[in-house]
N, C-alpha and C. Protein backbone atom coordinates (compact mmCIF):
# COMPACT_ATOMS: atom_id res chain seq x y z
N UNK A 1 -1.52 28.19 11.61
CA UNK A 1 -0.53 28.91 10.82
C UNK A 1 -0.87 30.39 10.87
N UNK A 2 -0.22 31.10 11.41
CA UNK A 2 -0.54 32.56 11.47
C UNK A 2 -0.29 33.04 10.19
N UNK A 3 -1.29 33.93 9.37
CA UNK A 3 -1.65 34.33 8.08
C UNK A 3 0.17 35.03 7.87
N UNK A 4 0.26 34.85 6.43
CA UNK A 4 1.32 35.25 5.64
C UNK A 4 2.41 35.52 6.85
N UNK A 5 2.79 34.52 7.34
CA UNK A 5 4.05 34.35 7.69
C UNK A 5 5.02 33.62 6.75
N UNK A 6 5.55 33.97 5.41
CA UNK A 6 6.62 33.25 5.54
C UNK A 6 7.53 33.18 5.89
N UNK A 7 8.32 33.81 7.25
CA UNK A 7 9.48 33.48 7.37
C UNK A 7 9.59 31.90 8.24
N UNK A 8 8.19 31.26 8.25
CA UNK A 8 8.58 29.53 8.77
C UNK A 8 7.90 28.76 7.83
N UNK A 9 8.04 29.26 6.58
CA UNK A 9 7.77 28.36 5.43
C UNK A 9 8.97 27.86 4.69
N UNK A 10 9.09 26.49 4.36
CA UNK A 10 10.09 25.88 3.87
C UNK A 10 9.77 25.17 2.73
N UNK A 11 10.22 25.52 1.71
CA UNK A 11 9.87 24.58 -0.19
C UNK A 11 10.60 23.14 -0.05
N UNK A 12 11.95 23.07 0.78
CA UNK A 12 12.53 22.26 0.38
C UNK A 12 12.32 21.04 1.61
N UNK A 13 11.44 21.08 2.45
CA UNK A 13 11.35 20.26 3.29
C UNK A 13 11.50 18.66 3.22
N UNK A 14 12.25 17.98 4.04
CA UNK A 14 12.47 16.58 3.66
C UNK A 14 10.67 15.97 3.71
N UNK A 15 10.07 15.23 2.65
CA UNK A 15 9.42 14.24 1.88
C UNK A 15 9.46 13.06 2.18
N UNK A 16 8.38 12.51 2.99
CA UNK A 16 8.23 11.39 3.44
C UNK A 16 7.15 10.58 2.89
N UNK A 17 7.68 9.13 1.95
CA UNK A 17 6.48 8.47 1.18
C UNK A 17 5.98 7.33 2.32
N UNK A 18 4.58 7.60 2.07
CA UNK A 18 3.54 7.89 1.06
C UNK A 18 2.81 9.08 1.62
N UNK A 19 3.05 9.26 3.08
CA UNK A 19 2.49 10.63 3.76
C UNK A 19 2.54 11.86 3.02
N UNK A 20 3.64 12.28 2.85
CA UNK A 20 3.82 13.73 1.92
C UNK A 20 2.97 13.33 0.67
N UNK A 21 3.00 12.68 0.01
CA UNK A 21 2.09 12.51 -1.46
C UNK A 21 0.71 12.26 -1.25
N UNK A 22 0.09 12.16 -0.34
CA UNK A 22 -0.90 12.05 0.30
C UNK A 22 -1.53 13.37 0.51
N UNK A 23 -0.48 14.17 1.42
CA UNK A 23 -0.37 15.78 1.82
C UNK A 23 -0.50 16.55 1.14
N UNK A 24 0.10 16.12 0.11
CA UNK A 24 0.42 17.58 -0.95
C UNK A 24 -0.79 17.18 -2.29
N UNK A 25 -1.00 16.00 -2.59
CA UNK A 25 -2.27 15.73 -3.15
C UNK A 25 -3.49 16.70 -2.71
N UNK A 26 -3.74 16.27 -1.80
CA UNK A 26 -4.85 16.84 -0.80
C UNK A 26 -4.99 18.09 -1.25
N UNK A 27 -3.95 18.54 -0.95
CA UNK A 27 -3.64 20.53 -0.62
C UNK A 27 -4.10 20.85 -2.39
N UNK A 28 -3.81 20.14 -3.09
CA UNK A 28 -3.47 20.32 -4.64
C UNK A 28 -5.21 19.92 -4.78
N UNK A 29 -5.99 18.97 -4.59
CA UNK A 29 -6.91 19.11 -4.91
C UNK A 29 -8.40 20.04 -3.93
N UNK A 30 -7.74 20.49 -2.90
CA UNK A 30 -8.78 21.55 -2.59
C UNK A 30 -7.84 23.06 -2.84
N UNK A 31 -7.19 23.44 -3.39
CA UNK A 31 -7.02 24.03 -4.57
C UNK A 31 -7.93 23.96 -5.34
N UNK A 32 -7.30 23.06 -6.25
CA UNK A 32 -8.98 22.74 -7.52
C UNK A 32 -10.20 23.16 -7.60
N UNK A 33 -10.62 22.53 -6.02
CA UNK A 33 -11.38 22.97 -5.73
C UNK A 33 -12.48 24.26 -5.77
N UNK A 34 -11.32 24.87 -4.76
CA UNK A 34 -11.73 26.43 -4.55
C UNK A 34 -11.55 26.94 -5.69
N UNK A 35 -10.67 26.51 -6.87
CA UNK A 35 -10.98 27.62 -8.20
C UNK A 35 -12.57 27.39 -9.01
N UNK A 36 -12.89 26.13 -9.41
CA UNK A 36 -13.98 25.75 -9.10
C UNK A 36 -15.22 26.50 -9.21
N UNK A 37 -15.76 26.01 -7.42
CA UNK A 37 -16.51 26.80 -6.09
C UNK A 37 -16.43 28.28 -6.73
N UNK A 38 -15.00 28.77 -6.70
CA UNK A 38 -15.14 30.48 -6.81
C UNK A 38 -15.35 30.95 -8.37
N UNK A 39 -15.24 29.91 -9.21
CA UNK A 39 -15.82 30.61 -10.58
C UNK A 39 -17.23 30.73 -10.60
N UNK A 40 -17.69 29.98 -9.42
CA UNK A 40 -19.42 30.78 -9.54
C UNK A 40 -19.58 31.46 -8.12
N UNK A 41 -18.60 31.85 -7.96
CA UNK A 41 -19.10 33.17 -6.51
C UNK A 41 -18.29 34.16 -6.56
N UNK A 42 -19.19 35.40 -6.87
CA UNK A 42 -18.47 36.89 -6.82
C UNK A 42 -17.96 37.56 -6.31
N UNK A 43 -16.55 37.75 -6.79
CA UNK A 43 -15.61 38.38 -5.69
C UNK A 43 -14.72 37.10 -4.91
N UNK A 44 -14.62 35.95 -5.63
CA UNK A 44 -13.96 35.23 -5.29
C UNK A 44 -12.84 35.14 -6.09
N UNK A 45 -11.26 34.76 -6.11
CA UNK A 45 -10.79 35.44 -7.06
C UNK A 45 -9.24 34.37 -6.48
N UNK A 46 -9.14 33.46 -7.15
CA UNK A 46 -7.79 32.53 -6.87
C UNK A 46 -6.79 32.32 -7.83
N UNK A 47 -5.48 33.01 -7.78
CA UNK A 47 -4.82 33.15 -9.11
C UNK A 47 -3.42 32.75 -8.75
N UNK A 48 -3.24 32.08 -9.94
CA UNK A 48 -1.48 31.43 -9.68
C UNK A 48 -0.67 32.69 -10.52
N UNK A 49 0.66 32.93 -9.77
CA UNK A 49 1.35 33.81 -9.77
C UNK A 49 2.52 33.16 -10.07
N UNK A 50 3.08 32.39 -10.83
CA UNK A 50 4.42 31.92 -10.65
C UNK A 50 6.00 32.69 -10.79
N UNK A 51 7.09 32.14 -10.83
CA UNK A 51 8.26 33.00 -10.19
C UNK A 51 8.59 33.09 -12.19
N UNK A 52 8.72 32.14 -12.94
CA UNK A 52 8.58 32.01 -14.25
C UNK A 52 7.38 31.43 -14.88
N UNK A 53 7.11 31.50 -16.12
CA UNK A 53 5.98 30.81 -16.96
C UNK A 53 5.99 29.45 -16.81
N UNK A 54 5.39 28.53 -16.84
CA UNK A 54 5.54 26.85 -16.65
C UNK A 54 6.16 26.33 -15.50
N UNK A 55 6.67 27.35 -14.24
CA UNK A 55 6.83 26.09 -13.45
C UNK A 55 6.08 25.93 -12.49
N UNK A 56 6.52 24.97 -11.79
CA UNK A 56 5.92 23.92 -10.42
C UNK A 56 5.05 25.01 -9.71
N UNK A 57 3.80 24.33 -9.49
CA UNK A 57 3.43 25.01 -7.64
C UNK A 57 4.71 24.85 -6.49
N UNK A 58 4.85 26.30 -5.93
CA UNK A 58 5.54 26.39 -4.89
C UNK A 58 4.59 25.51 -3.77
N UNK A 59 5.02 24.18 -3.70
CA UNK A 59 4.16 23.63 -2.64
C UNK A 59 5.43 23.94 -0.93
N UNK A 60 5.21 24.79 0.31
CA UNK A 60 5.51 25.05 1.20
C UNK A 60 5.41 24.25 2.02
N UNK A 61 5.93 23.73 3.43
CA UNK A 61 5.35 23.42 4.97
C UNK A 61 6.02 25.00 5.73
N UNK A 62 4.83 24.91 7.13
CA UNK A 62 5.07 25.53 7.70
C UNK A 62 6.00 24.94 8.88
N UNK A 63 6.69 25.46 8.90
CA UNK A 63 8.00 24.34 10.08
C UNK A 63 7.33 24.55 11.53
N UNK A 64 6.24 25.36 11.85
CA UNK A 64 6.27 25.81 13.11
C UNK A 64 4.97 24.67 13.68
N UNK A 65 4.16 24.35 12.58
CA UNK A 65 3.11 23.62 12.71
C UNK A 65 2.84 22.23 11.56
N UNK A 66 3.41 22.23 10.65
CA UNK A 66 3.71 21.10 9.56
C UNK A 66 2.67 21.47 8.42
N UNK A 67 1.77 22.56 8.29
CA UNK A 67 0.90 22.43 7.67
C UNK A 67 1.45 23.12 5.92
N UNK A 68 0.64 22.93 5.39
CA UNK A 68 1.30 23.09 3.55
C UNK A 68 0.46 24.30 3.37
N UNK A 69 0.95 24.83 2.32
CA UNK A 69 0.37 25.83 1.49
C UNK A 69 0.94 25.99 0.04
N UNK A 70 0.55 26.47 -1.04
CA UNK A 70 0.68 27.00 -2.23
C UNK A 70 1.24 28.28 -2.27
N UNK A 71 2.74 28.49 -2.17
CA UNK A 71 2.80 29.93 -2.19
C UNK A 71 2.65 30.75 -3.30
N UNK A 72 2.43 30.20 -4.13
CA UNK A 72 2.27 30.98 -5.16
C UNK A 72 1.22 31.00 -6.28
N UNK A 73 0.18 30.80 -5.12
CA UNK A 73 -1.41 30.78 -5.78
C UNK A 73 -1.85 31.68 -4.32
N UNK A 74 -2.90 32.60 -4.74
CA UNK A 74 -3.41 33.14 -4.51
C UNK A 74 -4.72 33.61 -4.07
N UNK A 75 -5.70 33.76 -3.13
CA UNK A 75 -6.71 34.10 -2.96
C UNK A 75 -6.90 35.15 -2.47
N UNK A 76 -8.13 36.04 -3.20
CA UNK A 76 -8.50 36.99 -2.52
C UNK A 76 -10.18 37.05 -2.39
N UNK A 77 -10.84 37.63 -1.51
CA UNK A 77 -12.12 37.66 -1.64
C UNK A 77 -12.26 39.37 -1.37
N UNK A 78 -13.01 39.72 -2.19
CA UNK A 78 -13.38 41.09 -2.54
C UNK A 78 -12.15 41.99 -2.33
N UNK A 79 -10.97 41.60 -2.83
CA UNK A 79 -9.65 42.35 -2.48
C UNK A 79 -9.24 42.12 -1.85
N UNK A 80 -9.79 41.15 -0.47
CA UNK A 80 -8.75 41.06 0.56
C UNK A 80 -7.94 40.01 0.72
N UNK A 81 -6.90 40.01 0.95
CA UNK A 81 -6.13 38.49 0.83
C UNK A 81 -6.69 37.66 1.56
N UNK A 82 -6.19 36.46 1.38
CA UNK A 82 -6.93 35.33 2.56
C UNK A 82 -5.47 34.13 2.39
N UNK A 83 -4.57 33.89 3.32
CA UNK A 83 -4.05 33.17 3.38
C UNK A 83 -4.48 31.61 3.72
N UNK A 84 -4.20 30.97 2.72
CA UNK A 84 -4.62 29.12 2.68
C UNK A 84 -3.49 28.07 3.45
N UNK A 85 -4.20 27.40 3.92
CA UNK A 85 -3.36 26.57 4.72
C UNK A 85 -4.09 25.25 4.89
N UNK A 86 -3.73 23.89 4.68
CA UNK A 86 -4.12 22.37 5.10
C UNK A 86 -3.07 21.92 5.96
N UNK A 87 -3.58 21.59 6.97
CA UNK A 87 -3.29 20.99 8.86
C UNK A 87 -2.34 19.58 7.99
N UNK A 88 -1.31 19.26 8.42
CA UNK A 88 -0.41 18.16 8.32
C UNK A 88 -1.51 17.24 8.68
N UNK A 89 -1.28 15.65 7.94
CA UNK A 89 -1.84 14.59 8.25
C UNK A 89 -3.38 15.00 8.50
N UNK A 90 -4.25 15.73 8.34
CA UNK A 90 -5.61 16.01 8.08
C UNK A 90 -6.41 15.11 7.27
N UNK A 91 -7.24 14.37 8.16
CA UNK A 91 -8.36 13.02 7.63
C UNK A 91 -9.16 13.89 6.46
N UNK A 92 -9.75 15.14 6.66
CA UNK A 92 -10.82 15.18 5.89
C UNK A 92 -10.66 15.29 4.60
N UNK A 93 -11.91 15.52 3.73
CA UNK A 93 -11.97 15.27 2.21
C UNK A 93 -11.38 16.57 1.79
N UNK A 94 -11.78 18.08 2.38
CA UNK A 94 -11.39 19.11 2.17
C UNK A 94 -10.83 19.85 2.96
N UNK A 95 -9.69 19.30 3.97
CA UNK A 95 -9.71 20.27 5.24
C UNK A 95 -8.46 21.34 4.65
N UNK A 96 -8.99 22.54 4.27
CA UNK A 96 -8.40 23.85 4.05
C UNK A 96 -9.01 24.58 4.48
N UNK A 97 -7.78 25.89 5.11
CA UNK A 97 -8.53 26.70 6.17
C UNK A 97 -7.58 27.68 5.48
N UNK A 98 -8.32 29.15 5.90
CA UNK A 98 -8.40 30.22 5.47
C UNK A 98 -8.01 31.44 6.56
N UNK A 99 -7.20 31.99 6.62
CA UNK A 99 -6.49 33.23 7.69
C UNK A 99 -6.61 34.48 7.14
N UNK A 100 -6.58 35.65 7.67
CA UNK A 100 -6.34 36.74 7.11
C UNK A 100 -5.06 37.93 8.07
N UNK A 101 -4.77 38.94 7.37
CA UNK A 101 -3.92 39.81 7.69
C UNK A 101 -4.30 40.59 7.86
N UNK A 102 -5.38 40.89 8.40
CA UNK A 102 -5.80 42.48 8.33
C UNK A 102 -7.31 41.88 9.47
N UNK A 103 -7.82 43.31 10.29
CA UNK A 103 -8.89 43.26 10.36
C UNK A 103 -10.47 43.48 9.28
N UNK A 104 -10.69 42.73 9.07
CA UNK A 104 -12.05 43.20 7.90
C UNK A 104 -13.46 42.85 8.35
N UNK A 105 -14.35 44.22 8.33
CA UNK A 105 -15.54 44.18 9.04
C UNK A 105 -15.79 43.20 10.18
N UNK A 106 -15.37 43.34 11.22
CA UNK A 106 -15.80 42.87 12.51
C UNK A 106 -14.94 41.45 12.73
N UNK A 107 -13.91 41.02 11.54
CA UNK A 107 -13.60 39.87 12.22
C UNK A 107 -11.86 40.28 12.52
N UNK A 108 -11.47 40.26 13.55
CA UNK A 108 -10.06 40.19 13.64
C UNK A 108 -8.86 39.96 12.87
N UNK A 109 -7.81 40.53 13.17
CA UNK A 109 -6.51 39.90 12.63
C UNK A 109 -6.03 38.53 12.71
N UNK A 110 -5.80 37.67 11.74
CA UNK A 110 -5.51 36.24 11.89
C UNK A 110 -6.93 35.95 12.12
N UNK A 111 -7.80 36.10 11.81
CA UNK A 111 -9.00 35.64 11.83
C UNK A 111 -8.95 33.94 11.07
N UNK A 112 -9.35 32.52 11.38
CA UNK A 112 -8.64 31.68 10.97
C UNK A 112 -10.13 30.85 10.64
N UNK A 113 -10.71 30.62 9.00
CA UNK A 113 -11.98 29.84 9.50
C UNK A 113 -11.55 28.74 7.95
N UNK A 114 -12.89 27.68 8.25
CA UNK A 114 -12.84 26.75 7.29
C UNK A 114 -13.44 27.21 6.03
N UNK A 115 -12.60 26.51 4.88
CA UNK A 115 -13.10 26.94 3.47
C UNK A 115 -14.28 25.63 2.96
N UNK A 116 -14.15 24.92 3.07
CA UNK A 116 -15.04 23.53 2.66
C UNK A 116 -15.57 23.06 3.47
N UNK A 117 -16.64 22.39 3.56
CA UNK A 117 -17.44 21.19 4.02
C UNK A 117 -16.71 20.15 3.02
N UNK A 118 -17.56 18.91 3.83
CA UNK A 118 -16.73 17.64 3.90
C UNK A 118 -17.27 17.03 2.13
N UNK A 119 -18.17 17.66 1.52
CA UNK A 119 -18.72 17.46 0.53
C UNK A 119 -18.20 18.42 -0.81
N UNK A 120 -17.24 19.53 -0.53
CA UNK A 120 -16.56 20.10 -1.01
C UNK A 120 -17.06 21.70 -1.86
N UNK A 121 -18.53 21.64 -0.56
CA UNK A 121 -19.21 22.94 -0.34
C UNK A 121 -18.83 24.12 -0.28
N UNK A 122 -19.01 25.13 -0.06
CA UNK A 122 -18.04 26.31 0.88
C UNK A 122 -18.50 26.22 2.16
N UNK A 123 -18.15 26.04 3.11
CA UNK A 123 -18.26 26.26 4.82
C UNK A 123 -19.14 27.14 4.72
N UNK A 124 -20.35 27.33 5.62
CA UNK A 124 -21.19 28.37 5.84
C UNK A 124 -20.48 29.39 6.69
N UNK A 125 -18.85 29.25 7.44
CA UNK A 125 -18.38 30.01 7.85
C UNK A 125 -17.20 31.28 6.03
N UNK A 126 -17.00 30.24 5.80
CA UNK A 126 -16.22 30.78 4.58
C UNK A 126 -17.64 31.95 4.18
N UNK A 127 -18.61 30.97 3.76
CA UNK A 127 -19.87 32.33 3.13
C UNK A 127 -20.16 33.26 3.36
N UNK A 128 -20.40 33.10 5.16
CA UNK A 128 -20.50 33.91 5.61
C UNK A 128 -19.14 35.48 5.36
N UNK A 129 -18.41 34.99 5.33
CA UNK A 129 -16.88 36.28 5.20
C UNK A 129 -17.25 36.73 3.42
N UNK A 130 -17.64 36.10 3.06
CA UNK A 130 -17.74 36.46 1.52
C UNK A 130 -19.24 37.77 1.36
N UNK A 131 -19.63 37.06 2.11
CA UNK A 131 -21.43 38.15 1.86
C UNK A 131 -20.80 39.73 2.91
N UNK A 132 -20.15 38.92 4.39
CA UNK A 132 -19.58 40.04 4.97
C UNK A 132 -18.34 41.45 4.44
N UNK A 133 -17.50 41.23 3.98
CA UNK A 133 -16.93 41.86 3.48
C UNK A 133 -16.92 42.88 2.65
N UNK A 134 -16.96 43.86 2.71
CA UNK A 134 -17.29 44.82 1.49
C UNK A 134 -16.22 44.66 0.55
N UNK A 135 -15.80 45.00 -0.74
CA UNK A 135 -14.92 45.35 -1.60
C UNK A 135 -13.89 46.17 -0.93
N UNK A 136 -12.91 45.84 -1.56
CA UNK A 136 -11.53 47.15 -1.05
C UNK A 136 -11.47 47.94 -2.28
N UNK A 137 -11.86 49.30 -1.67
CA UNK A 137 -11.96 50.20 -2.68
C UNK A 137 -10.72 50.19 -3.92
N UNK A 138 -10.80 50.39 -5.34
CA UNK A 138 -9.85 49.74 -5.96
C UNK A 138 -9.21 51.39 -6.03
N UNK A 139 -7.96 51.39 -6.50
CA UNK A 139 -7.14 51.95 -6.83
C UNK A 139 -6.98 52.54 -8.05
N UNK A 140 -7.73 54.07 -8.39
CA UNK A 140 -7.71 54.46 -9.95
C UNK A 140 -6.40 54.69 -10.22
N UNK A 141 -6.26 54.15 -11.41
CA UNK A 141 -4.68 54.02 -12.31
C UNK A 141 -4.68 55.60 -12.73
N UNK A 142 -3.97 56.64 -12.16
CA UNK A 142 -4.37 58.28 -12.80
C UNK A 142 -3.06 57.90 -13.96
N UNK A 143 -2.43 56.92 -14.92
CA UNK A 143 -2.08 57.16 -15.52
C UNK A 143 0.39 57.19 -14.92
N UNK A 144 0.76 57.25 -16.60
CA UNK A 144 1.71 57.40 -16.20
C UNK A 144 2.24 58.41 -15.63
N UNK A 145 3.15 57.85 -14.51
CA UNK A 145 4.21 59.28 -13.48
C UNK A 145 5.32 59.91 -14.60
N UNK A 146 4.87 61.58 -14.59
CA UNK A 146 5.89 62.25 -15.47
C UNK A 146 7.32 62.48 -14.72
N UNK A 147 8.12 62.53 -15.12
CA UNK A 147 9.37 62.62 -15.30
C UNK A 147 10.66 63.59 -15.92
N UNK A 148 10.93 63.91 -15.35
CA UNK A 148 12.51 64.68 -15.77
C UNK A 148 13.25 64.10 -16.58
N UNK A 149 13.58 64.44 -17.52
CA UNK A 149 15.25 64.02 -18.09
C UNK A 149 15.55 64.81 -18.20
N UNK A 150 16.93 64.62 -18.77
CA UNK A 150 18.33 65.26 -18.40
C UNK A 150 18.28 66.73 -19.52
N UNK A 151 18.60 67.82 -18.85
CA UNK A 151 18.52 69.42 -19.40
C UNK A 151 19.38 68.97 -20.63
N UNK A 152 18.58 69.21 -21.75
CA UNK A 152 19.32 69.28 -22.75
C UNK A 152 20.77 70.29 -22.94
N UNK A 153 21.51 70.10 -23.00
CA UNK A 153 23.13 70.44 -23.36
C UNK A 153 22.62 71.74 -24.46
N UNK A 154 23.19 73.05 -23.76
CA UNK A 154 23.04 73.94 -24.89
C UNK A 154 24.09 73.90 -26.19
């Protein structure tokens, strides 16, 4: 799945039992997971964003490859996004994989690696991007933008 593409993501994709509930289980519990895992690793940072208060995970497929995602949960590691993705029909206990949009310290664009071991570890490749990465410098808030209104009427 090439990182934050949605224009071949589909919400409403036809649902096939027991496969899709199988699929989207999966995806839903290494989720879990990774919130988890990342409440004890710094600079790990997975946040649901929804469109209103209380509803559904946007659960996605990618039409180009079948694989699911959460669009509207979030990961970042030290600021940088990391797009999530689980491979259609995928045997393993945790198979979620991790893309990015950007080049960051030495690893490429679409850079594409595993988030879990089969024990529901972090991948020594995932760790590795976490220790690698520096912070993205944050953005000081200088406050509110002043403004014009309208010349008072003599």
């Amino acid at each position: 799945m090439p990182a934050f593409d949605e224009s071949t993501l589909l919400e409403d994709y036809v649902r096939v039992i027991p496969r899709d509930l199988f699929n989207e289980a999966n995806l839903l519990k290494c989720y879990g997971r990774l919130y988890i895992e990342g409440e004890r690793t710094p600079g790990v940072v997975l946040a649901h964003n929804p469109s209103e208060p209380g509803s559904p995970f946007r659960i996605a497929q990618n039409q180009d490859d079948g694989s699911l995602t959460v669009m509207d949960v979030t990961l970042s590691v030290h600021g940088h996004d990391v797009a999530l993705y689980r491979p259609l029909n995928a045997r393993g206990a945790f198979p979620l994989y991790g893309a990015t949009d950007e080049s960051i310290h030495g690893y490429e664009y679409g850079d594409v690696f595993e988030i879990f071991n089969e024990d529901g570890s972090f991948h020594a490749d995932f760790k590795e991007r976490i220790t690698a990465w520096e912070p993205k410098p944050e953005v000081a808030y200088a406050g509110p933008v002043a403004t014009r209104g309208p010349s008072p009427s003599p």
